[in-house]
N, C-alpha and C. Protein backbone atom coordinates (compact mmCIF):
# COMPACT_ATOMS: atom_id res chain seq x y z
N UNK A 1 0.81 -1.20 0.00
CA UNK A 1 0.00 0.00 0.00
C UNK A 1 0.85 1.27 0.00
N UNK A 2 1.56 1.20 0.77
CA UNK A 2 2.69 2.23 0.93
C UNK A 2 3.53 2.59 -0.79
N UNK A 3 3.67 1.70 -1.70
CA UNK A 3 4.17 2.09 -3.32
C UNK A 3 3.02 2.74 -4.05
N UNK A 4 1.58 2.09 -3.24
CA UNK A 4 0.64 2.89 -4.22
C UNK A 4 0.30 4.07 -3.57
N UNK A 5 0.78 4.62 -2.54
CA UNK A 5 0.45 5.96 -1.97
C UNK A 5 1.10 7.01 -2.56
N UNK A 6 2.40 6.46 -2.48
CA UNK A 6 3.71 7.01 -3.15
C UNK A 6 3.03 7.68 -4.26
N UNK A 7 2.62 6.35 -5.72
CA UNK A 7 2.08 6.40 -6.28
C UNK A 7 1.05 7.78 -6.83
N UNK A 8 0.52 7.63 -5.74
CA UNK A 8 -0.67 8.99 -5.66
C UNK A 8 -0.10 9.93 -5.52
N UNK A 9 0.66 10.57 -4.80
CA UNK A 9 0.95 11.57 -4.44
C UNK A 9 2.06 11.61 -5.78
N UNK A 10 2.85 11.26 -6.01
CA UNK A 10 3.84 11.64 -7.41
C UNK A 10 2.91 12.00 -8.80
N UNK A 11 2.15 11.07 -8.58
CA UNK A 11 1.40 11.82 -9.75
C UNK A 11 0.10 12.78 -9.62
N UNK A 12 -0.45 12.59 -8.44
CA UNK A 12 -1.21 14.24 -8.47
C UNK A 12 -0.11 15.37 -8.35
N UNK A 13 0.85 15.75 -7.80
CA UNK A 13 1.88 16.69 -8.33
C UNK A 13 1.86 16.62 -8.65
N UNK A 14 2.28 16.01 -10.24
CA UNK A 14 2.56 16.33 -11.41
C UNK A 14 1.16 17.19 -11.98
N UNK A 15 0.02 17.01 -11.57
CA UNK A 15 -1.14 17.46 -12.51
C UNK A 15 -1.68 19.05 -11.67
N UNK A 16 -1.46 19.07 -10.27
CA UNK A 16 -2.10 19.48 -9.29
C UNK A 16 -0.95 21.17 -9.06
N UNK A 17 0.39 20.60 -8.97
CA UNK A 17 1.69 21.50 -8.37
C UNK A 17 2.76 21.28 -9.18
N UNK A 18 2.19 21.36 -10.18
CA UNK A 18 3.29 21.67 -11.84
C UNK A 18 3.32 22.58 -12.56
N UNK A 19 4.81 23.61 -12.47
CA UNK A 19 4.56 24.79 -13.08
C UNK A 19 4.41 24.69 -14.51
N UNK A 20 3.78 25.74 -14.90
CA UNK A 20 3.46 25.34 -16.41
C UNK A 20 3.91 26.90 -16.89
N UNK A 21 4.95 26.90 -17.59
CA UNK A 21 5.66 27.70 -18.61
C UNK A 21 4.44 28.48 -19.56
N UNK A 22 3.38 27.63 -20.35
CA UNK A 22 2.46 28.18 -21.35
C UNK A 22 1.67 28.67 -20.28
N UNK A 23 1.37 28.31 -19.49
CA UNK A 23 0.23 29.08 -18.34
C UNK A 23 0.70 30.22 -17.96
N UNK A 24 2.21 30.54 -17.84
CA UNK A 24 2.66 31.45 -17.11
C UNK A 24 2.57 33.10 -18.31
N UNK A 25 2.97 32.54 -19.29
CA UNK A 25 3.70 33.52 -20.95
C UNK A 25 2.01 33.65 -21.11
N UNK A 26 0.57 32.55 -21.32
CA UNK A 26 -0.16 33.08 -21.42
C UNK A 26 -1.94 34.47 -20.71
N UNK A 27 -0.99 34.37 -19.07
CA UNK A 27 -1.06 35.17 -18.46
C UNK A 27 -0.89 36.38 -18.85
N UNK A 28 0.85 35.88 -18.95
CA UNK A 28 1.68 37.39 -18.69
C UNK A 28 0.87 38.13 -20.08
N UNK A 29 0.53 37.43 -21.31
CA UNK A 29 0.77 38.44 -22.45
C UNK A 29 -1.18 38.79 -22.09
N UNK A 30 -2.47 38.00 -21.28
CA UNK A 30 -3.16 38.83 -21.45
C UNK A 30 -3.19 40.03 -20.55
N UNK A 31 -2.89 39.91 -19.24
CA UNK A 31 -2.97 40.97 -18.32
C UNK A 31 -2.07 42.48 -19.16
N UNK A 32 -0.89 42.10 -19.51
CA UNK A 32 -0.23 43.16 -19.97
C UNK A 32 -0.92 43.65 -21.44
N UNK A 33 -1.67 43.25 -21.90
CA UNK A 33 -2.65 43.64 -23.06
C UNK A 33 -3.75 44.46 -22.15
N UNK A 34 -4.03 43.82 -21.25
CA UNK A 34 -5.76 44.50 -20.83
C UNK A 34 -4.96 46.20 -20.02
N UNK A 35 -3.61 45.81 -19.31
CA UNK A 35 -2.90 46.92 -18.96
C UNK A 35 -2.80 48.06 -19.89
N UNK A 36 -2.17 47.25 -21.22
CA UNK A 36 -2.02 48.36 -22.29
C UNK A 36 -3.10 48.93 -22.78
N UNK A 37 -4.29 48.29 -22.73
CA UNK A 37 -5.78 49.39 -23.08
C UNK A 37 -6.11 49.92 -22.52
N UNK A 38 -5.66 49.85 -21.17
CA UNK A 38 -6.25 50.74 -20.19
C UNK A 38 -5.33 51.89 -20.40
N UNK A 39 -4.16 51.63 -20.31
CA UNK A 39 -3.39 52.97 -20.34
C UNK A 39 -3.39 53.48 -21.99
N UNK A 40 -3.67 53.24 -22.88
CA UNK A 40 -4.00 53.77 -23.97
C UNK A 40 -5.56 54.50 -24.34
N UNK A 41 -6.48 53.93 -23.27
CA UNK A 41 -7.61 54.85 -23.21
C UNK A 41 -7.11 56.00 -22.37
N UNK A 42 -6.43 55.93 -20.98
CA UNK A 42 -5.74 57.17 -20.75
C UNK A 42 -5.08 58.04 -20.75
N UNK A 43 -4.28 57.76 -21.39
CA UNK A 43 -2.69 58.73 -22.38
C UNK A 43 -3.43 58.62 -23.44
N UNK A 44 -4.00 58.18 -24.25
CA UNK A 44 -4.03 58.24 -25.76
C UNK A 44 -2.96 57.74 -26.21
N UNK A 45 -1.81 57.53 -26.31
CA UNK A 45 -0.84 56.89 -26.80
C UNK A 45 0.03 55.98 -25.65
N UNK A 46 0.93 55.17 -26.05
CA UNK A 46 1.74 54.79 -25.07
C UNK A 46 2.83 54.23 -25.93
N UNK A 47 4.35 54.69 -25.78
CA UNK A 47 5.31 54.25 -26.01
C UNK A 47 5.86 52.93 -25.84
N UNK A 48 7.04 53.23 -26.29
CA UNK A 48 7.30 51.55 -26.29
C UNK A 48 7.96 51.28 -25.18
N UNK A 49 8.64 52.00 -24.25
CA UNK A 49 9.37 51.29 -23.45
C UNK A 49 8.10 51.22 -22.24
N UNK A 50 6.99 51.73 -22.30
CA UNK A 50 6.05 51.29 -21.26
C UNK A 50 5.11 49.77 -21.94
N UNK A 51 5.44 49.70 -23.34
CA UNK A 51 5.08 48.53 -23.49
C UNK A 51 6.18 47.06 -22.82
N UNK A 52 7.06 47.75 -23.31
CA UNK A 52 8.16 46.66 -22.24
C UNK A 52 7.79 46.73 -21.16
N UNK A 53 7.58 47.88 -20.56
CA UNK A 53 7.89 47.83 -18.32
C UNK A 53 6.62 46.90 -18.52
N UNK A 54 5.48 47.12 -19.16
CA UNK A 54 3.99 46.48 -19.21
C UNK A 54 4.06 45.20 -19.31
N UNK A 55 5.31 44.69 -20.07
CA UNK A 55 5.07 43.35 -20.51
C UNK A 55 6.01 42.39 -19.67
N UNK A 56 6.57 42.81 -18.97
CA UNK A 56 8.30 42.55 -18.14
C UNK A 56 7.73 42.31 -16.77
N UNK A 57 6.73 43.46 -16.10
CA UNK A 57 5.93 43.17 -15.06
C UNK A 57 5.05 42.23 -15.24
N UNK A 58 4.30 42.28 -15.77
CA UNK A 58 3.25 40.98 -16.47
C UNK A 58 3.89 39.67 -16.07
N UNK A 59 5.29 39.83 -16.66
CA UNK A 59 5.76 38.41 -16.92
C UNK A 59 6.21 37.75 -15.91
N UNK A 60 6.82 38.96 -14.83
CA UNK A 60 7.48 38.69 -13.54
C UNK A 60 6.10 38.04 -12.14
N UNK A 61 4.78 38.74 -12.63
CA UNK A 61 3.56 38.23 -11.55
C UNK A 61 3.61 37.02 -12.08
N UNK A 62 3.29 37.07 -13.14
CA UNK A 62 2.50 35.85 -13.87
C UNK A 62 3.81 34.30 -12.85
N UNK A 63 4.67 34.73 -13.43
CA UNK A 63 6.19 33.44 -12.72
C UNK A 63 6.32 33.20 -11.66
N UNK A 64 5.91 34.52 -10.41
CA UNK A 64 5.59 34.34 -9.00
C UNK A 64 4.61 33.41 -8.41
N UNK A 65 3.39 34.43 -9.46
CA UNK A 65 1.86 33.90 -9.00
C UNK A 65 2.28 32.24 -9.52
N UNK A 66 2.78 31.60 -10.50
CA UNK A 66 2.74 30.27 -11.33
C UNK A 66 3.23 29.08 -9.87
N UNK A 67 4.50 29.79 -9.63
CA UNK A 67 5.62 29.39 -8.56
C UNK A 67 4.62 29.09 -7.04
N UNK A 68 4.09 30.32 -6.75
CA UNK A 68 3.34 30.59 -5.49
C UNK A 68 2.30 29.55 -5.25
N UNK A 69 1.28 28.82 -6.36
CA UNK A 69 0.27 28.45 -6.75
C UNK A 69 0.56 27.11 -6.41
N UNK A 70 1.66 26.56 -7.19
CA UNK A 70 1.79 25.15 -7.62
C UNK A 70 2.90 24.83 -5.82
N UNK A 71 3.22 25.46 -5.35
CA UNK A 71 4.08 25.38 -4.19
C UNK A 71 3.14 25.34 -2.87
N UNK A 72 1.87 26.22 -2.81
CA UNK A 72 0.53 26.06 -1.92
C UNK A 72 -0.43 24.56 -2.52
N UNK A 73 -0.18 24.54 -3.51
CA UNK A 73 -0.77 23.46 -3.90
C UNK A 73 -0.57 22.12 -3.31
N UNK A 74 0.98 21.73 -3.20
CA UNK A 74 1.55 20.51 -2.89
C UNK A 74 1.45 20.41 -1.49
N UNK A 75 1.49 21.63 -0.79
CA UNK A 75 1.44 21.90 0.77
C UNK A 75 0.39 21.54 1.45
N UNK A 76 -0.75 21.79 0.30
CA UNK A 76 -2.06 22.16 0.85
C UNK A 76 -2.37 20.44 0.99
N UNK A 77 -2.00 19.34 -0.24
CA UNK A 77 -2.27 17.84 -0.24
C UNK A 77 -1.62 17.85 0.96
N UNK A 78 -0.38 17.56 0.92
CA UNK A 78 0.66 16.89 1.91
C UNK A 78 -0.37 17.39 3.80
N UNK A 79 -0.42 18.35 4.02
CA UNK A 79 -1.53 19.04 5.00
C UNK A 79 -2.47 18.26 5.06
N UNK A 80 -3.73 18.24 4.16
CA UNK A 80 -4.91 17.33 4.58
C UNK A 80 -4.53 15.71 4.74
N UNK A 81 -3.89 15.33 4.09
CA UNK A 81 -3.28 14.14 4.46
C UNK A 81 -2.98 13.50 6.08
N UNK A 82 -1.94 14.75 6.23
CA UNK A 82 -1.25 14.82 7.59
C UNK A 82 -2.50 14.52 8.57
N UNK A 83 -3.78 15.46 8.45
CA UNK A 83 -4.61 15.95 9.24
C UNK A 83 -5.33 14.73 9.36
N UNK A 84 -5.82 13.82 7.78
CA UNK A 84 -6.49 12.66 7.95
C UNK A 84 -5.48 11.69 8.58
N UNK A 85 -4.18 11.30 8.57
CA UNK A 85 -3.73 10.49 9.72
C UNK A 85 -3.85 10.45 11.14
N UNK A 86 -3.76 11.61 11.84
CA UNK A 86 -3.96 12.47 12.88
C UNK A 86 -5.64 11.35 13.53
N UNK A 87 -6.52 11.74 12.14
CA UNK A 87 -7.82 11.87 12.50
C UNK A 87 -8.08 10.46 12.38
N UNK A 88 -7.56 9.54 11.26
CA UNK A 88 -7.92 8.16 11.03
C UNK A 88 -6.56 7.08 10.55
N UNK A 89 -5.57 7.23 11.87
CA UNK A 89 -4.21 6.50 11.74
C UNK A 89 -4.04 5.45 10.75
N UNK A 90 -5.11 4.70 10.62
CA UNK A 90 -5.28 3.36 9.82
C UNK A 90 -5.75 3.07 8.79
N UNK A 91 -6.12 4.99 8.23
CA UNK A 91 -6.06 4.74 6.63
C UNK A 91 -5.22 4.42 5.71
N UNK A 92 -6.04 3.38 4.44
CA UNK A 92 -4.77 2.44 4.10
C UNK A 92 -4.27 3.27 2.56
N UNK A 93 -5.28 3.88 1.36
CA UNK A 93 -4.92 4.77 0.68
C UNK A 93 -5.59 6.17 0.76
N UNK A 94 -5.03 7.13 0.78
CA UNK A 94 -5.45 8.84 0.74
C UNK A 94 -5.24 8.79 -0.75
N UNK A 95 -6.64 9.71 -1.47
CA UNK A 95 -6.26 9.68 -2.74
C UNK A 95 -7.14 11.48 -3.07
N UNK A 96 -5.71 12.45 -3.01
CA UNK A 96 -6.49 14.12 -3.55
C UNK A 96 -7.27 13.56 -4.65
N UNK A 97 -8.47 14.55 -4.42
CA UNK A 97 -9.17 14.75 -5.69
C UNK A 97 -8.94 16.59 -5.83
N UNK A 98 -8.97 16.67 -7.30
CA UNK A 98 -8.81 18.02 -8.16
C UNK A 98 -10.15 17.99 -9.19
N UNK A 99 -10.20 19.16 -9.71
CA UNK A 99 -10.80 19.85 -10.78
C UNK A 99 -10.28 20.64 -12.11
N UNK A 100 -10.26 20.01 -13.37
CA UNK A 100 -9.94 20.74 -14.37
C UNK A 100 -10.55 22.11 -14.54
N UNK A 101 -10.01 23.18 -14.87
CA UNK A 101 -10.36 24.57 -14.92
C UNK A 101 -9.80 25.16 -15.80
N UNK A 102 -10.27 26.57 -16.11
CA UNK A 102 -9.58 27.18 -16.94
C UNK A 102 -7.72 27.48 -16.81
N UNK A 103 -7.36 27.01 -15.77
CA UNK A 103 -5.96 28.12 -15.29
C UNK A 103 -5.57 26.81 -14.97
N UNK A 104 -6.18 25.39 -14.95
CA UNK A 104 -5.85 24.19 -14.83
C UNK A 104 -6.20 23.12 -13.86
N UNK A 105 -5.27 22.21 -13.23
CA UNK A 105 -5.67 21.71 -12.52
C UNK A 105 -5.74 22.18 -10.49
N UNK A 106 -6.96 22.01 -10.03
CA UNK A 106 -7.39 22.88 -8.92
C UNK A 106 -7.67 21.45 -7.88
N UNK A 107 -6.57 21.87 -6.87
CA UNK A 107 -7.16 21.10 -5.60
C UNK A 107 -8.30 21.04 -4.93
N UNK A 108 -8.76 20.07 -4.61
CA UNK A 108 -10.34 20.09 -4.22
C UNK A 108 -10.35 20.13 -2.64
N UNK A 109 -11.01 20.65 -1.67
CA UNK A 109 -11.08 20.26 -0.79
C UNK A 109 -11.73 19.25 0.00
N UNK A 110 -11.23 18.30 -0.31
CA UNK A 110 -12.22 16.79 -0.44
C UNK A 110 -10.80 15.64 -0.80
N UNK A 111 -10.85 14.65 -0.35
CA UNK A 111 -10.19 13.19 -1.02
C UNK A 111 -11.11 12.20 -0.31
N UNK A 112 -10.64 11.15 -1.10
CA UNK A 112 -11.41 9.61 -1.07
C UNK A 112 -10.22 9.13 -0.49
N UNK A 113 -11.01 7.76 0.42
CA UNK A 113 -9.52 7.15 1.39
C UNK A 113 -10.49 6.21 1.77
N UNK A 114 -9.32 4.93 1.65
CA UNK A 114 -10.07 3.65 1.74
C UNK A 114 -9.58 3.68 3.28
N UNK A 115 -10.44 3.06 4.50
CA UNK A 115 -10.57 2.03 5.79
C UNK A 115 -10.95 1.30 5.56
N UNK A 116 -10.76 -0.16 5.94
CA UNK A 116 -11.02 -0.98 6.46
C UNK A 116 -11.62 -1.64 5.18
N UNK A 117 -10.87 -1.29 3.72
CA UNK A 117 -11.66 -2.02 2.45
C UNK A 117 -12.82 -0.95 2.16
N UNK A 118 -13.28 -0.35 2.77
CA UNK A 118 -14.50 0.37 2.42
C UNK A 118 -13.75 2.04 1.68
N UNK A 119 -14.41 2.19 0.99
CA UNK A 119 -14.27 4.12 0.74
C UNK A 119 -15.60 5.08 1.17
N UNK A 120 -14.45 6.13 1.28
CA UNK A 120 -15.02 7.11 1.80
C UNK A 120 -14.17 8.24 1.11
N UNK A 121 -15.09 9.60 1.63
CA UNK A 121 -14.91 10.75 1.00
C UNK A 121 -14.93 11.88 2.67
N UNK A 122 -13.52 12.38 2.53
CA UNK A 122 -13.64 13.40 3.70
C UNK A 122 -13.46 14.96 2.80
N UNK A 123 -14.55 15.97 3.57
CA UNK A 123 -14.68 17.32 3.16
C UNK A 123 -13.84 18.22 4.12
N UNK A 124 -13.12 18.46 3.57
CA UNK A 124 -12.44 19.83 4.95
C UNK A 124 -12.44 21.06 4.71
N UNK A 125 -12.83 21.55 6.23
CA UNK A 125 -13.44 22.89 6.62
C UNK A 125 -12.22 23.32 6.81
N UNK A 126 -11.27 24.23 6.05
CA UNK A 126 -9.97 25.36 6.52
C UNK A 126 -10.30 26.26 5.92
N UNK A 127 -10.32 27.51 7.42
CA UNK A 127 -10.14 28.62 7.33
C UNK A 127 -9.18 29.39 7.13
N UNK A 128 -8.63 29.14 7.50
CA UNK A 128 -6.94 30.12 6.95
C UNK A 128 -6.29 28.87 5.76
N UNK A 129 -5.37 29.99 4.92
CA UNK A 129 -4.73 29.32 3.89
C UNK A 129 -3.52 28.39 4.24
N UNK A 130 -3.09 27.55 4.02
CA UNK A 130 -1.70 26.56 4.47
C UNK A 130 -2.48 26.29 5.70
N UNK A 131 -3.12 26.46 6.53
CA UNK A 131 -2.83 26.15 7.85
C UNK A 131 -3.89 24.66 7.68
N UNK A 132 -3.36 23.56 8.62
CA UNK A 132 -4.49 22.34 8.40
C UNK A 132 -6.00 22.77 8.98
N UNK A 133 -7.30 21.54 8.42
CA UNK A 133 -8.36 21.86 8.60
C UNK A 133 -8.55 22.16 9.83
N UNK A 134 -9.77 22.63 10.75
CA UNK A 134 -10.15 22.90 12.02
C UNK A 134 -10.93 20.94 12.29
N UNK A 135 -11.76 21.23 11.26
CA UNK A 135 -12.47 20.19 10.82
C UNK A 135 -13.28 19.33 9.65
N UNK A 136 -13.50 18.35 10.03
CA UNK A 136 -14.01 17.85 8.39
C UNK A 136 -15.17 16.89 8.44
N UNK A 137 -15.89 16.63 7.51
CA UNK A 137 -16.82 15.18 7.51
C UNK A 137 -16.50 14.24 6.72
N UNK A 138 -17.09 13.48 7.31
CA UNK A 138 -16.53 11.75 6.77
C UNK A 138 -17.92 11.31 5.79
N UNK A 139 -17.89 10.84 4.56
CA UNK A 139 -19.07 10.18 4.08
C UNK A 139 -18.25 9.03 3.45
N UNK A 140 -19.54 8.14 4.05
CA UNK A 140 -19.14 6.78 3.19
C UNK A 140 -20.08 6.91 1.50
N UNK A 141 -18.95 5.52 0.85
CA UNK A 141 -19.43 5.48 -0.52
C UNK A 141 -20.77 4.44 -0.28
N UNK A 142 -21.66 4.90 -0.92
CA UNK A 142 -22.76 4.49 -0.92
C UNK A 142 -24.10 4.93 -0.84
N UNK A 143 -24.91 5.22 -0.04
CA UNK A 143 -26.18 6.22 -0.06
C UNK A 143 -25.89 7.48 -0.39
N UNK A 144 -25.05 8.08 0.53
CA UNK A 144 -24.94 9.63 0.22
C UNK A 144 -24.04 10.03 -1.05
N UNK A 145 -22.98 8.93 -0.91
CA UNK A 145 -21.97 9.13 -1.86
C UNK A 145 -22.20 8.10 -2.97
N UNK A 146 -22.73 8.44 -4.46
CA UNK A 146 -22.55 7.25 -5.07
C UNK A 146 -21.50 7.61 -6.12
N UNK A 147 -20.68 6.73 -6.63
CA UNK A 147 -19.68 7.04 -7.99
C UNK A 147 -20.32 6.88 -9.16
N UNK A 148 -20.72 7.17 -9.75
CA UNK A 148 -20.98 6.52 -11.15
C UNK A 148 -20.35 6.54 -12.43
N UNK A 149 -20.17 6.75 -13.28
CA UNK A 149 -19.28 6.62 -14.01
C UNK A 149 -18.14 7.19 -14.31
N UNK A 150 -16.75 7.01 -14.80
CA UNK A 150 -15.70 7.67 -14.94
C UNK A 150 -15.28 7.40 -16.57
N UNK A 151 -14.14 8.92 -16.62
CA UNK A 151 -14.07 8.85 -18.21
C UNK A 151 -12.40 9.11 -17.77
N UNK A 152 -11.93 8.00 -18.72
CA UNK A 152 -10.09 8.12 -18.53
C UNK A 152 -10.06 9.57 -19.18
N UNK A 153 -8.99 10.69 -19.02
CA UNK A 153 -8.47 11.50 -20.38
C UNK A 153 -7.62 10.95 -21.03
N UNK A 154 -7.38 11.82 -22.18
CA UNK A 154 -7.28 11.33 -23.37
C UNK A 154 -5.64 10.66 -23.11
N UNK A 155 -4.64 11.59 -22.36
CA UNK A 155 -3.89 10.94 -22.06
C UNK A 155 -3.19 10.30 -21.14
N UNK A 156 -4.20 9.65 -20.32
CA UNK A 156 -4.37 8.91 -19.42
C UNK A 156 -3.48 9.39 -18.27
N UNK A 157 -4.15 10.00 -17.99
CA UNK A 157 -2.84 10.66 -16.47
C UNK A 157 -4.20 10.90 -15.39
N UNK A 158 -5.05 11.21 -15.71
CA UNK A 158 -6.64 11.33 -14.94
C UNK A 158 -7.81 10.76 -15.13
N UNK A 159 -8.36 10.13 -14.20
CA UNK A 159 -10.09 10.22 -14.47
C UNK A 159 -11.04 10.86 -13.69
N UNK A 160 -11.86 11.04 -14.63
CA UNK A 160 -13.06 12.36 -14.16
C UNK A 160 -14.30 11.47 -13.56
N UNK A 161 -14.05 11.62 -12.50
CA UNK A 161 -15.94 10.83 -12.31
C UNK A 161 -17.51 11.62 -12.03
N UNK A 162 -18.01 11.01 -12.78
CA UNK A 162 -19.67 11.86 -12.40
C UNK A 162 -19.93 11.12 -11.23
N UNK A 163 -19.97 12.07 -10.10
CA UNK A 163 -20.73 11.06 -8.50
C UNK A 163 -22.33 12.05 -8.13
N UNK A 164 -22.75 11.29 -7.28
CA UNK A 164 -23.85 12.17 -6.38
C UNK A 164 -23.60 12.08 -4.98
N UNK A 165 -23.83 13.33 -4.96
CA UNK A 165 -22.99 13.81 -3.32
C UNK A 165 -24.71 14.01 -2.37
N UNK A 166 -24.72 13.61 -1.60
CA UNK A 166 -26.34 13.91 -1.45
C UNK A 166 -27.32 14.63 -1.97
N UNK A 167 -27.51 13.78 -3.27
CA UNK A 167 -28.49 13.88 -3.97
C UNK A 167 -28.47 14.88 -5.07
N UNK A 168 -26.74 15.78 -5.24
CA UNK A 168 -26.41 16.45 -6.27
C UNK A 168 -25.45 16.38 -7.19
N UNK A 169 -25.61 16.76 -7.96
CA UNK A 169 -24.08 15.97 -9.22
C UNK A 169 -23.01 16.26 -8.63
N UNK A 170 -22.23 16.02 -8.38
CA UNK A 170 -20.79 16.21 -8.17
C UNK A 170 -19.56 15.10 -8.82
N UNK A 171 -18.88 15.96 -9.89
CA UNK A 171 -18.06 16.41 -10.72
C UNK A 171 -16.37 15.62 -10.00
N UNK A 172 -15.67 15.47 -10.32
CA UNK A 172 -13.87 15.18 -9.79
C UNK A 172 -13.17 14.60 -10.30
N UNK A 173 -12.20 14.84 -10.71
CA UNK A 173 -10.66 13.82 -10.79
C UNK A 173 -9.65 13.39 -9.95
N UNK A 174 -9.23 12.27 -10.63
CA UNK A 174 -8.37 11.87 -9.54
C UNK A 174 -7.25 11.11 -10.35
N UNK A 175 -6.11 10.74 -10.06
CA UNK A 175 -4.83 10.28 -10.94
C UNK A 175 -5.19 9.17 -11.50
N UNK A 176 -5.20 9.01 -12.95
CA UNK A 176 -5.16 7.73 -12.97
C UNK A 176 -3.97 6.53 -12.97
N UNK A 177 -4.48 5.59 -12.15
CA UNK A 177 -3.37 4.35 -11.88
C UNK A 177 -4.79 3.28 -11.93
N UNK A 178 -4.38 2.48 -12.61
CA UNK A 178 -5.43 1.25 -13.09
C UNK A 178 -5.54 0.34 -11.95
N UNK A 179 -4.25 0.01 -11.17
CA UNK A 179 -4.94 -0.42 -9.59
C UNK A 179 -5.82 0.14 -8.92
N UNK A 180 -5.68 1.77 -8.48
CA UNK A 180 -6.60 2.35 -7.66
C UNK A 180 -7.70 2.01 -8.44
N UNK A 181 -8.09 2.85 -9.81
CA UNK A 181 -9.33 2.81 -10.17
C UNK A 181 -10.28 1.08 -10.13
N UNK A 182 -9.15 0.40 -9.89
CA UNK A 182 -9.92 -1.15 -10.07
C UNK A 182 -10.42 -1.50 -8.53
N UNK A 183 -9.42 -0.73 -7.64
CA UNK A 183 -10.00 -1.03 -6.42
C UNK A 183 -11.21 -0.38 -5.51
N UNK A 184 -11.62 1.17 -6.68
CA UNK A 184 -12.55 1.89 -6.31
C UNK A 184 -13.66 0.95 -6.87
N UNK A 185 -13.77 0.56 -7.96
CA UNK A 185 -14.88 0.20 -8.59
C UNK A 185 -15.24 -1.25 -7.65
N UNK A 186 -14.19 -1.73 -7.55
CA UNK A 186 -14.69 -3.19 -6.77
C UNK A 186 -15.32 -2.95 -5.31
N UNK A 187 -14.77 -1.68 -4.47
CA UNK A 187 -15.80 -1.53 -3.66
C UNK A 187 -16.79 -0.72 -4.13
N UNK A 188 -17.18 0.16 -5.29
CA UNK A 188 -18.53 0.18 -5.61
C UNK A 188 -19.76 -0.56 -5.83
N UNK A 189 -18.89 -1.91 -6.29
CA UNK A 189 -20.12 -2.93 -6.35
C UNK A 189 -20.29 -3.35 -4.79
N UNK A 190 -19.55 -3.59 -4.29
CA UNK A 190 -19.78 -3.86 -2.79
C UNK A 190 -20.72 -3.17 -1.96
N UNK A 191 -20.60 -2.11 -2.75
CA UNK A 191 -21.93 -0.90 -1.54
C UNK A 191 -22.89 -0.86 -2.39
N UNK A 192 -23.08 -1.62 -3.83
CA UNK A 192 -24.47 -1.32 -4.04
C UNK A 192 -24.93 -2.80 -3.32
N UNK A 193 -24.54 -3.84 -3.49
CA UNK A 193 -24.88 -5.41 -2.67
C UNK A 193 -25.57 -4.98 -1.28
């Protein structure tokens, strides 16, 4: 269990707290565009070396914010993790779930974690940023939580599952590794029995 945790966690970094170069350049060039109309509705003109300072600053947030993001990101897993050991010593896999978005992939505040053969889904309540949850709830898979279907992407690094969270769609990904997903589904049939 311990190689497939590993497992998890190496590859949600990669999807979750990976800087991305095109994310960063395509930041930088819209903010410093929406900059440059603004200051061209107010000067009426604008030179070129304020198109540089415009585009140089741009580029320098955009690399911080990229850096800052993907570095709270990995903190923020490794944290709820910590917090679910704390809370349930004898969980056997922790598995983040994320959300595809426009700006990419987004930590969820939520993972699935098998006890005792069974899954479950814990929600955590944190109020301050980095700092671990205060508190969280536990749902098991089954009445409240059902999975229903999942779609690999295209290049197989994630799957997306459609679930119902009491009684509302709820949306998630999670890494794909063909063990986990075989061991989610086998206790799905188990909780519909």
């Amino acid at each position: 269990m311990k190689k497939l945790q590993s497992q998890v966690f190496e590859q949600t970094e990669k999807l979750v707290a990976k800087f991305n170069l095109l994310r960063v350049v395509t930041l930088a060039l819209i903010s410093a565009l929406i900059i440059i109309i603004f200051l061209f509705a107010f000067m009426g003109t604008v030179e070129w070396m304020y198109w540089l300072l415009v585009i140089g600053v741009s580029f320098l947030y955009s690399l911080f914010r990229d850096y800052f993001v993907t570095k709270y990101s990995k903190r923020v897993m490794h944290t709820y993790h910590a917090y679910m050991l704390e809370k349930k010593p004898r969980i056997e896999t922790y598995i983040p779930m994320f959300s595809k978005t426009s700006q990419g992939m987004i930590l969820k505040k939520a993972a699935l974690y098998f006890d005792n053969g069974e899954l479950y889904m814990e929600a955590f309540n944190q109020y301050k940023s980095g700092n671990k949850p205060q508190e969280s709830i536990t749902i098991k898979a089954g009445k409240d939580l059902v999975l229903d279907a999942y779609q690999i992407e295209k290049q197989s690094r994630y799957v997306t599952y459609t679930a119902t969270l009491m009684e509302t769609d709820y949306n998630f990904s999670i890494v794909y590794i063909k063990e986990l997903i075989d061991r989610i589904e086998e206790t799905k049939k188990g909780a519909k029995s």
